[in-house]
C-alpha atoms as a PDB file:
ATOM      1  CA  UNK A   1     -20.288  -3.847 -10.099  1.00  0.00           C
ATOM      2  CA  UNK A   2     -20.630  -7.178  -9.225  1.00  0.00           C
ATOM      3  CA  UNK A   3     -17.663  -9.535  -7.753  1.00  0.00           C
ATOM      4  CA  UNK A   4     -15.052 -10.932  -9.683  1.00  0.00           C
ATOM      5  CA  UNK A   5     -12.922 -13.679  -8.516  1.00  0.00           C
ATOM      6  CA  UNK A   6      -9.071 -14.250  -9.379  1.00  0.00           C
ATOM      7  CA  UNK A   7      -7.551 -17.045  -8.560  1.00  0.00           C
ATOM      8  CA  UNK A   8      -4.440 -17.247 -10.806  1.00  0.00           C
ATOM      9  CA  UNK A   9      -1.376 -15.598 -10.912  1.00  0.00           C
ATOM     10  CA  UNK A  10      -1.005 -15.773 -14.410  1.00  0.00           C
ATOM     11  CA  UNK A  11      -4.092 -13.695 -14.932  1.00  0.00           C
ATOM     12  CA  UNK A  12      -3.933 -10.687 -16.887  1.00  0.00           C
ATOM     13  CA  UNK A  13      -5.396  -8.620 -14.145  1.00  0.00           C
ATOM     14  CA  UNK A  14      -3.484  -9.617 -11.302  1.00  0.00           C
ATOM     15  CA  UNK A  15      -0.491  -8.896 -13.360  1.00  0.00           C
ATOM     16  CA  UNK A  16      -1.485  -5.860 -13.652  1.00  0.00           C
ATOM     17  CA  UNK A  17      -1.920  -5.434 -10.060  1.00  0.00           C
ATOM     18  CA  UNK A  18       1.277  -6.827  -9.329  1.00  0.00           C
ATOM     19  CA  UNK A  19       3.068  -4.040 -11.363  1.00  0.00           C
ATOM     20  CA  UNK A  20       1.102  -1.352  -9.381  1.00  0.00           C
ATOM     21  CA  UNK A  21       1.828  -2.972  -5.926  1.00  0.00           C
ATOM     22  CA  UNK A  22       6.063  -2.804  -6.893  1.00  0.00           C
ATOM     23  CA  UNK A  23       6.651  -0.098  -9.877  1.00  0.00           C
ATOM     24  CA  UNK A  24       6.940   3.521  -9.159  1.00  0.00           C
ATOM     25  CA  UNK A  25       7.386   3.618 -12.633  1.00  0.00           C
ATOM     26  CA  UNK A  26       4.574   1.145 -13.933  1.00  0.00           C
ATOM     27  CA  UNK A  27       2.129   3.023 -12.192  1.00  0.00           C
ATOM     28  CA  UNK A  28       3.677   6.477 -12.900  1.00  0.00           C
ATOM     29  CA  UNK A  29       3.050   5.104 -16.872  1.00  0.00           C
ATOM     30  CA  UNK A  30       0.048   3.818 -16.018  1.00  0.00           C
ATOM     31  CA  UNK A  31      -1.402   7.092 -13.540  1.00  0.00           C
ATOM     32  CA  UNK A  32      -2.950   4.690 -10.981  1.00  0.00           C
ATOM     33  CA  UNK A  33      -1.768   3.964  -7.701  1.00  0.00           C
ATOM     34  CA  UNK A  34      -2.661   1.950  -4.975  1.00  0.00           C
ATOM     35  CA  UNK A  35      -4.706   2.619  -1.542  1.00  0.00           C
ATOM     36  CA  UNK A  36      -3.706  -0.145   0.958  1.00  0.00           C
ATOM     37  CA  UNK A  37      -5.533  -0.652   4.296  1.00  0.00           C
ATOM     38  CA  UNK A  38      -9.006   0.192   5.703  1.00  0.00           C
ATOM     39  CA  UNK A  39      -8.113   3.367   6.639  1.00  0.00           C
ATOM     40  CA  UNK A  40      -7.236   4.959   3.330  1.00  0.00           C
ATOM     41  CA  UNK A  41     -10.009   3.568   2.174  1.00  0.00           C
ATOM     42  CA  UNK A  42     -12.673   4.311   4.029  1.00  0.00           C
ATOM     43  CA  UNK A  43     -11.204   8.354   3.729  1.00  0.00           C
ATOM     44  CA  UNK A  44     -10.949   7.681  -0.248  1.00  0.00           C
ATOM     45  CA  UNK A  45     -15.141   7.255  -0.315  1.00  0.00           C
ATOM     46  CA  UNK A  46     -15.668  10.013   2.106  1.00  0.00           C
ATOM     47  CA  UNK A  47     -13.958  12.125   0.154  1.00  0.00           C
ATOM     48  CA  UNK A  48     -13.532  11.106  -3.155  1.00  0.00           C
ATOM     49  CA  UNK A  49     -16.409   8.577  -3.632  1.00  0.00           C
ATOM     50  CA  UNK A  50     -16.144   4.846  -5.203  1.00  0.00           C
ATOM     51  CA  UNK A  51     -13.125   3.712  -6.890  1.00  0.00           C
ATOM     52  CA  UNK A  52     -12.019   2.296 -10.281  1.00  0.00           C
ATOM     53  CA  UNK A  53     -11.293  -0.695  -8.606  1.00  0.00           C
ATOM     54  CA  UNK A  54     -11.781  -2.625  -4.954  1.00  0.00           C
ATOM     55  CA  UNK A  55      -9.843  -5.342  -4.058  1.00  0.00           C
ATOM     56  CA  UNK A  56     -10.032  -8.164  -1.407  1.00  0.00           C
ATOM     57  CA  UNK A  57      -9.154 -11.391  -0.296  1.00  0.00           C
ATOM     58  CA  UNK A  58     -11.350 -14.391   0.668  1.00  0.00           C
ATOM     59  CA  UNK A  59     -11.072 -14.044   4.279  1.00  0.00           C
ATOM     60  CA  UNK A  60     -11.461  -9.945   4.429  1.00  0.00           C
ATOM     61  CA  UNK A  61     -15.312 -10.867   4.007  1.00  0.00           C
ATOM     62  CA  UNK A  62     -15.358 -12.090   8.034  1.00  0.00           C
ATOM     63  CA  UNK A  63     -14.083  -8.277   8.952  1.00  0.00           C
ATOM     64  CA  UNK A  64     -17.305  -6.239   9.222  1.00  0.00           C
ATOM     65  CA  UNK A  65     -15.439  -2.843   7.442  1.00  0.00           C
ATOM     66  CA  UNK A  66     -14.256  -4.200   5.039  1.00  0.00           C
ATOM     67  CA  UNK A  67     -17.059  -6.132   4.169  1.00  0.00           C
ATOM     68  CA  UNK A  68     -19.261  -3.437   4.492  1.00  0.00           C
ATOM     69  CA  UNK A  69     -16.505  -1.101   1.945  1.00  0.00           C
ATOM     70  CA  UNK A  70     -16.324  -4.558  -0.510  1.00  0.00           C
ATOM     71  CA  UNK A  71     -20.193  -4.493  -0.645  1.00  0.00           C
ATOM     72  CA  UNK A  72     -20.512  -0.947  -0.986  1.00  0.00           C
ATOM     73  CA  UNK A  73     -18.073  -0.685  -4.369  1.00  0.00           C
ATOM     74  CA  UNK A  74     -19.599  -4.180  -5.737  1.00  0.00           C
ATOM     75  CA  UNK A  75     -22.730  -1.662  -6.041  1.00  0.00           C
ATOM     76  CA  UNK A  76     -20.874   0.920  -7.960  1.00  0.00           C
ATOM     77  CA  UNK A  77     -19.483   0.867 -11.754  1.00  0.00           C
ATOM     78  CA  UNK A  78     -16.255  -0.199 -11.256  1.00  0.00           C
ATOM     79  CA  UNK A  79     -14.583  -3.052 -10.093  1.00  0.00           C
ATOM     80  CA  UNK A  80     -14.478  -5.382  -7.394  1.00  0.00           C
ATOM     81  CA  UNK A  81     -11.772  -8.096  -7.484  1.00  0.00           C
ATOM     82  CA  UNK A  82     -11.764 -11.076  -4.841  1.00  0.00           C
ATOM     83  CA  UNK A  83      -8.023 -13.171  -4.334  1.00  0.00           C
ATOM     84  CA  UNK A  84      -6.913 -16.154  -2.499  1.00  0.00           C
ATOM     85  CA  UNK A  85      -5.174 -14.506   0.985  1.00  0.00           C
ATOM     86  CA  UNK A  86      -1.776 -15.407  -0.682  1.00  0.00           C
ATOM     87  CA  UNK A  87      -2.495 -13.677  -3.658  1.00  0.00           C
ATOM     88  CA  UNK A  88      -3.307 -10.870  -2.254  1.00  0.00           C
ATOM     89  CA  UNK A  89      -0.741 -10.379   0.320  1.00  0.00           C
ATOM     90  CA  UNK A  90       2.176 -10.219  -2.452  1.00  0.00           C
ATOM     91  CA  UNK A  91       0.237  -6.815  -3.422  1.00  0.00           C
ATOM     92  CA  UNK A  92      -0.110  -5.571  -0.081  1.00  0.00           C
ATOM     93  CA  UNK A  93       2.571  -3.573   2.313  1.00  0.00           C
ATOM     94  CA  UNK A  94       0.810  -3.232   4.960  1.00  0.00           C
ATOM     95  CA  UNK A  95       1.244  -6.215   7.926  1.00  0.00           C
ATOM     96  CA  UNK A  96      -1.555  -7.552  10.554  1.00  0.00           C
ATOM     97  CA  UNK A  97      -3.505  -5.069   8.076  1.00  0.00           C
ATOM     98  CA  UNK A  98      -7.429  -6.079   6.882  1.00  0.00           C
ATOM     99  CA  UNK A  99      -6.997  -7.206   3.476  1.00  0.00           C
ATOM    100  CA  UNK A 100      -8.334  -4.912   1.290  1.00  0.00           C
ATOM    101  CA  UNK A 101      -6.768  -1.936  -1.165  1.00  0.00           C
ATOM    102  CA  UNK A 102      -8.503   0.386  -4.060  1.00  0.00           C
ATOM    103  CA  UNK A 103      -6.869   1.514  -7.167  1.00  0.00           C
ATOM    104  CA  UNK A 104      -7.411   4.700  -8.275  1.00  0.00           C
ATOM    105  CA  UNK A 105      -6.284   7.342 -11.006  1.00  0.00           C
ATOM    106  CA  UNK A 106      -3.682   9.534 -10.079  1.00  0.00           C
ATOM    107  CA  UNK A 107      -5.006  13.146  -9.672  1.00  0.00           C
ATOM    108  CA  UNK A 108      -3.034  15.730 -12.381  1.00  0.00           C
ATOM    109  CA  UNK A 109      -4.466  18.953 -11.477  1.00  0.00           C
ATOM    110  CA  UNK A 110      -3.750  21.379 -13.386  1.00  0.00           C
ATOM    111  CA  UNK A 111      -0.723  23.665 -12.327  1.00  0.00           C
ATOM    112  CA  UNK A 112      -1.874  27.478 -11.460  1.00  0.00           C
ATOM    113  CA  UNK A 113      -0.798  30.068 -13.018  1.00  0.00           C
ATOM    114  CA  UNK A 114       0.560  32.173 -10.093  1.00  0.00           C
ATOM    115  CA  UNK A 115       1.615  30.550  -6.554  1.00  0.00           C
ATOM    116  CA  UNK A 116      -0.906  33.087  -4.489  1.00  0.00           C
ATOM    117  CA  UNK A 117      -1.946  31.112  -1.288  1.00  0.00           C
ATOM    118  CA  UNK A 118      -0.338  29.177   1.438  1.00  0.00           C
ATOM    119  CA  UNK A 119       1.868  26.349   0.037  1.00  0.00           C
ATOM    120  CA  UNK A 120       4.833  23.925   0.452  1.00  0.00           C
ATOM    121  CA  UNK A 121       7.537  23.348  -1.869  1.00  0.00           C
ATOM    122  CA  UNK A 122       9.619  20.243  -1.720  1.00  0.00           C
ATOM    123  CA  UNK A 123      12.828  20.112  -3.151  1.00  0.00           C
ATOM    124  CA  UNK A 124      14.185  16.464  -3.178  1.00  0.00           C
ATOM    125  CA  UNK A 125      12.822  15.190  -0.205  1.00  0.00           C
ATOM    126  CA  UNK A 126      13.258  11.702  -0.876  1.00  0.00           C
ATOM    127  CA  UNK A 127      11.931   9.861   2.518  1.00  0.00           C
ATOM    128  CA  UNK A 128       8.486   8.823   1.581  1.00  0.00           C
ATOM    129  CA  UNK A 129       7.784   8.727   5.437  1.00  0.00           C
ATOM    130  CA  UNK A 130       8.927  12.752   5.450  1.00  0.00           C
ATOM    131  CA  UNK A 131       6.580  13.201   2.639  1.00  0.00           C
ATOM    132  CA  UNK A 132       3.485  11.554   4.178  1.00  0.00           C
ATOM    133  CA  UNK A 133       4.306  13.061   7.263  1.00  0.00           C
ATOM    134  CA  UNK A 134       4.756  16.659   5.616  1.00  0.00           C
ATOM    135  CA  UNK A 135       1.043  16.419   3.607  1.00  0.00           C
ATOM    136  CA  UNK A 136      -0.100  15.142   6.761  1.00  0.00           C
ATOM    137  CA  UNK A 137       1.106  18.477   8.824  1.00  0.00           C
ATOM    138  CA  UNK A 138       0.144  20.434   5.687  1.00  0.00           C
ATOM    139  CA  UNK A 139      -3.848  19.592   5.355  1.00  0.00           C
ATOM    140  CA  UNK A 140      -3.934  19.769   9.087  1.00  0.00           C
ATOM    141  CA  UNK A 141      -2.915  23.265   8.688  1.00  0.00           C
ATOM    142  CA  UNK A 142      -5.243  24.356   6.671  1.00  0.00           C
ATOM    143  CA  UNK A 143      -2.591  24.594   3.447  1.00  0.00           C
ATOM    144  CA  UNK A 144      -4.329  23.186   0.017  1.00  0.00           C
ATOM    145  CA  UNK A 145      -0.849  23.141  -2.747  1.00  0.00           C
ATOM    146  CA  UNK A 146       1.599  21.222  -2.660  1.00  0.00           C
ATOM    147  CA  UNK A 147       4.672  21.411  -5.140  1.00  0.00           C
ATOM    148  CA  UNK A 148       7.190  18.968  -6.305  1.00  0.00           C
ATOM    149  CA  UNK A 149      10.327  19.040  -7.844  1.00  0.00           C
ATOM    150  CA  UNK A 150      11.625  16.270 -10.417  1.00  0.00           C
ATOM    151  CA  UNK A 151      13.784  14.825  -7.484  1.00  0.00           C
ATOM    152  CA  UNK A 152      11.660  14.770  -5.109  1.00  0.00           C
ATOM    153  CA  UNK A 153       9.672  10.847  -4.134  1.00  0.00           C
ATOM    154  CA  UNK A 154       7.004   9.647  -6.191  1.00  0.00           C
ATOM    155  CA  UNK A 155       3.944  11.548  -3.964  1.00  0.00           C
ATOM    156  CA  UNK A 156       1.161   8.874  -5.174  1.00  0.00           C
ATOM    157  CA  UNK A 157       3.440   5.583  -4.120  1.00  0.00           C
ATOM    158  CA  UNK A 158       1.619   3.017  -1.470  1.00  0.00           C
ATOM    159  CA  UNK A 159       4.292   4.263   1.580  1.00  0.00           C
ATOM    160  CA  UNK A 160       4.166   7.731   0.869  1.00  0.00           C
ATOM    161  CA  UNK A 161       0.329   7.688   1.083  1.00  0.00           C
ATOM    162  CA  UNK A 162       0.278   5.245   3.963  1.00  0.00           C
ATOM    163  CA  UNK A 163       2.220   8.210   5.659  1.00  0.00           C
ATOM    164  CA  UNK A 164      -0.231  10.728   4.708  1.00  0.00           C
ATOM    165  CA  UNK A 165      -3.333   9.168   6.090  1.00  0.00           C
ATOM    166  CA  UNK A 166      -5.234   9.860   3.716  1.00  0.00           C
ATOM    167  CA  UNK A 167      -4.076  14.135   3.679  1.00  0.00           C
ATOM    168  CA  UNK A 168      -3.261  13.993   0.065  1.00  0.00           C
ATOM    169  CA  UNK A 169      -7.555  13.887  -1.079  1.00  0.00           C
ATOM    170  CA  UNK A 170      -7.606  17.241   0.996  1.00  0.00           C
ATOM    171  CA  UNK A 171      -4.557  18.588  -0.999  1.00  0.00           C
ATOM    172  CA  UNK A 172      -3.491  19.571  -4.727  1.00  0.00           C
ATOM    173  CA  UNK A 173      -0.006  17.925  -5.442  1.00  0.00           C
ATOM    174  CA  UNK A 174       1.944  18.969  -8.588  1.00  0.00           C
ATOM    175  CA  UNK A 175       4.425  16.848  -9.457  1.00  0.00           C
ATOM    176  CA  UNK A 176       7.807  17.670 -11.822  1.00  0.00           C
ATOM    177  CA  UNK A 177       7.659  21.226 -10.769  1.00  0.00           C
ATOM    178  CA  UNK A 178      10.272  23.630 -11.879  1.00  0.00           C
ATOM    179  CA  UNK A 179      10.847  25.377  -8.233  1.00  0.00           C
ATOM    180  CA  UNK A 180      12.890  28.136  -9.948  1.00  0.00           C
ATOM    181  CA  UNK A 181       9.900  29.027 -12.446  1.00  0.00           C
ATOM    182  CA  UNK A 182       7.476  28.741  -9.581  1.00  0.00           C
ATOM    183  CA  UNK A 183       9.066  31.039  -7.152  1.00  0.00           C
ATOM    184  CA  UNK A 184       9.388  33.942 -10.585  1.00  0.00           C
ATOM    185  CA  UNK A 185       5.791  33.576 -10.325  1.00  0.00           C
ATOM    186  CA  UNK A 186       5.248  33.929  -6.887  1.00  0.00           C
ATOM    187  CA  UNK A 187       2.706  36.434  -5.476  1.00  0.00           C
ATOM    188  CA  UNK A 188       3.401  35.739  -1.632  1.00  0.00           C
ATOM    189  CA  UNK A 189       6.627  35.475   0.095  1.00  0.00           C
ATOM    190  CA  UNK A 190       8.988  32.031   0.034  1.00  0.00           C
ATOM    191  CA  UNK A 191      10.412  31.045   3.234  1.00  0.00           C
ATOM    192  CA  UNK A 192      13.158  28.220   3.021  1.00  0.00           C
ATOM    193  CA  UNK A 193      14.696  26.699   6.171  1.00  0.00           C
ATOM    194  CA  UNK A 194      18.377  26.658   6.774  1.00  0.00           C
ATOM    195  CA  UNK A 195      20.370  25.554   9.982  1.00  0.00           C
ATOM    196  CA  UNK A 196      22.502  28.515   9.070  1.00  0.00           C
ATOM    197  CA  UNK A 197      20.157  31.202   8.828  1.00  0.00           C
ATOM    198  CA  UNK A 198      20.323  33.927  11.357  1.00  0.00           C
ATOM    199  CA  UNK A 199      16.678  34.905  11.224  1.00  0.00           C
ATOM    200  CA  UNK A 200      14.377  33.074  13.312  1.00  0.00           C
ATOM    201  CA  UNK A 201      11.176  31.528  12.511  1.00  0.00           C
ATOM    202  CA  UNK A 202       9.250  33.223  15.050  1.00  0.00           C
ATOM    203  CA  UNK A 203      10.453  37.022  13.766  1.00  0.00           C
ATOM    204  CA  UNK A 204       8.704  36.253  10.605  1.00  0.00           C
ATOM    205  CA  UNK A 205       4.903  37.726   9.867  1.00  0.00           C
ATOM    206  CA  UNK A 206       3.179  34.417   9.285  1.00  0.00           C
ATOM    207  CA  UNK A 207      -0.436  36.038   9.569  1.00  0.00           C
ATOM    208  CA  UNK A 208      -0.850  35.553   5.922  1.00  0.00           C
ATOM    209  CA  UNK A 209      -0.209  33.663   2.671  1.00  0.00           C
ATOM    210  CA  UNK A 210       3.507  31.989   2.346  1.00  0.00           C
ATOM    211  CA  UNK A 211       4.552  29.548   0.634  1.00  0.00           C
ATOM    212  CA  UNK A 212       7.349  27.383   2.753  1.00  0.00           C
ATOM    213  CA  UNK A 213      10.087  25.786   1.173  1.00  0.00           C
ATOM    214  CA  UNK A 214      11.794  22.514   2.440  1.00  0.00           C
ATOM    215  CA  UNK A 215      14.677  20.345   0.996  1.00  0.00           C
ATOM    216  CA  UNK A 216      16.811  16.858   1.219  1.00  0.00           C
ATOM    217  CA  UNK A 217      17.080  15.014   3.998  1.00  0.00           C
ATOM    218  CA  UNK A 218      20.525  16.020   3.933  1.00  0.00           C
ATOM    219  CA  UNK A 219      21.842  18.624   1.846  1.00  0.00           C
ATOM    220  CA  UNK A 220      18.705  20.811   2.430  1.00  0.00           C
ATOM    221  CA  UNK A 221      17.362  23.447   0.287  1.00  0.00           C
ATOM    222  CA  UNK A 222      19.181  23.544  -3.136  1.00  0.00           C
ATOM    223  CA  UNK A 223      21.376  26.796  -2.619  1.00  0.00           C
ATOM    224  CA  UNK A 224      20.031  28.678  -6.340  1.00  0.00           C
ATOM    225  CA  UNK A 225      16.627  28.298  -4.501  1.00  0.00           C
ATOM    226  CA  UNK A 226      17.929  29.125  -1.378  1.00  0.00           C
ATOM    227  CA  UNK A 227      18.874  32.328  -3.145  1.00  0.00           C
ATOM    228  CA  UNK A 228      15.421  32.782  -4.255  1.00  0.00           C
ATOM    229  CA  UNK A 229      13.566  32.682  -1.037  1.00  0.00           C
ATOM    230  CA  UNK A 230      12.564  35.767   0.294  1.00  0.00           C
ATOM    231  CA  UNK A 231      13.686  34.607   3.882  1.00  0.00           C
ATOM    232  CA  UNK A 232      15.817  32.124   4.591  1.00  0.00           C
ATOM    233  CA  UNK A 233      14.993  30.993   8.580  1.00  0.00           C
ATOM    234  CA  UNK A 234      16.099  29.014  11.219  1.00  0.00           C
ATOM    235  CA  UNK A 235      13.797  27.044  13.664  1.00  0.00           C
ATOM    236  CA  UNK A 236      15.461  27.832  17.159  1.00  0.00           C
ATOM    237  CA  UNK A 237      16.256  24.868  19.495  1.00  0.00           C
ATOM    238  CA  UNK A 238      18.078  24.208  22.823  1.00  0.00           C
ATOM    239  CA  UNK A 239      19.349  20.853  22.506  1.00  0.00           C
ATOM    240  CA  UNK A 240      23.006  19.859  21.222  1.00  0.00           C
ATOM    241  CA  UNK A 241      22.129  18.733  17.573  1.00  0.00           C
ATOM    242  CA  UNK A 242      22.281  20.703  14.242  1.00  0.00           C
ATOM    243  CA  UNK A 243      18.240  20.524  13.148  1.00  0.00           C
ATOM    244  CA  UNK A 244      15.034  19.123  13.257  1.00  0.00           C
ATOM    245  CA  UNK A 245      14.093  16.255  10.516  1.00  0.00           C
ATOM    246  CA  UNK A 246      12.611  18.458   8.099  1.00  0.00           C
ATOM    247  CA  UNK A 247       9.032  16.286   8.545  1.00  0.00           C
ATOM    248  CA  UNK A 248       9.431  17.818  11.788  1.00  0.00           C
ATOM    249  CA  UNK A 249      10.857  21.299  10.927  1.00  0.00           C
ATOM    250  CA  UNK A 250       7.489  21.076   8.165  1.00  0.00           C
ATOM    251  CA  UNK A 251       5.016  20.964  11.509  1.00  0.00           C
ATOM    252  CA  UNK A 252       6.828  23.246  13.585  1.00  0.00           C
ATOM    253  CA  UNK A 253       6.454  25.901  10.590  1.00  0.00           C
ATOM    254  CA  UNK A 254       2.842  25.176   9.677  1.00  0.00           C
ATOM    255  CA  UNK A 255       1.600  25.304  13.470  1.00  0.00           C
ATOM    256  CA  UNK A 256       3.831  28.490  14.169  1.00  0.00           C
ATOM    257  CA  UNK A 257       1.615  30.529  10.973  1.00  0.00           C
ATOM    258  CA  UNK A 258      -1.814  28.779  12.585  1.00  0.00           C
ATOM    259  CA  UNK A 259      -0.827  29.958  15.762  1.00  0.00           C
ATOM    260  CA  UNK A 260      -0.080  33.278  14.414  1.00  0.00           C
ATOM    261  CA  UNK A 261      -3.393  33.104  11.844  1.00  0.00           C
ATOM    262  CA  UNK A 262      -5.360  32.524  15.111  1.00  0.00           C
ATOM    263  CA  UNK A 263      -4.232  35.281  17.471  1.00  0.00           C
ATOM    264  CA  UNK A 264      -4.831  37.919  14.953  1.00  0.00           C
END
C-alpha cells in the first residue's frame, strides 16, 4: 500500500478515526479497535502480521521503528495514513509516545462448546488497567481463554490493550458471555475468589485444567456464580487489609497452578 496523506479534519477518514480513538461503542459497531504505541505494534506483526490500517504523523518518519513499521505496512495491502502531529495526537492516548497506531478488526472467535482447559472468567471487572493487567498474568501463564460477561470493560478498548502489552494476540477473548451457561458446561473445576472463603488457595490441586473466576473491583464475584464455583478460595495474607486487587489476586492464582504444573 502506498502512503496516503490527511491533512484535514473534515476528512471522511480521519473522522472515522476520530470515532475509533473515543467510542467504545463506535468501534464496538464498527469491530475495529485501535493499537497505540510502538510496542503494540511491533507485537501485532509478529504475531498477527500487517494490519488493515497504519497510521503516522509527519515527524514519526525521524524515529527509526517506526519508520521502519510505516515502511513495512506501506508494502502490504492495506493502508497507510500520514497526519499533521496535531492531527494525530487527538487520536492518540499515549504521552511522550512515538506517533504511530494500527487499526485492526476485532477478533470474534468463535465460543467453544465446552469450557475444558485452563481459563479465566471475568465477571464485571470494570478497571481496564485490571483487565490488561489480568490477560497480561494470564498469557504469561500459559492460559489461552478468556471469558467475559456483559458487564465486564470493553476487552478490545486502546487502555485496556495498552495494559495488556500486547497478551490479548496470544489469547482467545469472548465477549457477552453468559457465566451461568458457561460454568453448566464446564468440564474442569471453577475456582472463584472470596475474602470470606475458608479454603485456601494453596490446599487446592492446581496440577491441572481450572478455570478461575474473578469479579468487581468491589462487590466481587456475583454471589449466583459464587454458588456455582466448585471452590470458593481465599488467597492468604499477613498484612492488616481485607484483599489483594483482584489484578493482583489474578497473578497470585495463575503463578500458584504454574508453580504447582512445574513441580509435578
Amino acid at each position: 500500500m502506498a502512503r496516503k496523506n490527511v491533512s484535514s479534519r473534515d476528512n471522511p477518514l480521519y473522522k472515522e478515526l476520530k470515532l475509533l480513538a473515543t467510542s467504545s461503542q463506535a468501534r464496538r459497531r464498527a469491530g475495529r479497535t485501535l493499537l497505540d504505541g510502538v510496542h503494540l505494534c511491533e507485537t501485532y506483526l509478529e504475531i498477527m502480521g500487517d494490519p488493515p490500517m497504519c497510521v503516522v504523523s509527519e515527524d514519526a518518519f525521524s524515529h527509526v521503528e517506526a519508520a521502519a513499521i510505516a515502511e513495512r505496512c506501506a508494502g502490504g495491502a492495506g493502508q497507510c495514513i500520514v497526519l499533521p502531529e496535531q492531527l494525530f495526537r487527538a487520536l492518540s492516548q499515549v504521552e511522550h509516545g512515538i506517533d504511530i497506531l494500527f487499526v485492526i478488526d476485532t477478533p470474534q472467535p468463535e465460543l467453544p462448546p465446552r469450557l475444558n482447559e485452563s481459563a479465566v472468567l471475568l465477571d464485571t471487572v470494570q478497571d481496564p488497567g485490571n483487565f490488561g493487567s489480568i490477560v497480561r498474568s494470564a498469557a504469561a501463564a500459559g492460559i489461552r481463554q478468556v471469558y467475559c460477561n456483559p458487564g465486564t470493560t470493553f476487552a478490545w478498548s486502546p487502555k485496556v490493550m495498552r495494559a495488556g502489552m500486547g497478551a490479548h494476540f496470544s489469547l482467545d477473548i469472548f465477549e457477552g458471555v453468559d457465566l451461568e451457561d458457561l460454568l453448566r458446561r464446564a468440564d474442569i473445576p471453577v475456582i472463584a475468589t472470596s475474602s470470606h472463603a475458608e479454603q485456601r488457595l494453596y490446599d487446592i490441586d492446581l496440577a491441572q485444567p481450572v478455570a478461575w473466576m474473578f469479579g468487581h473491583e468491589g462487590q466481587g464475584v456475583a454471589p449466583a456464580l459464587l454458588e456455582k464455583a466448585t471452590h470458593r478460595i481465599a488467597i492468604p495474607h499477613l498484612g492488616a487489609i481485607e484483599s489483594l486487587n483482584v489484578a493482583a489476586s489474578a497473578a497470585v492464582c495463575f503463578f500458584e497452578q504454574v508453580r504447582q504444573t512445574i513441580a509435578r
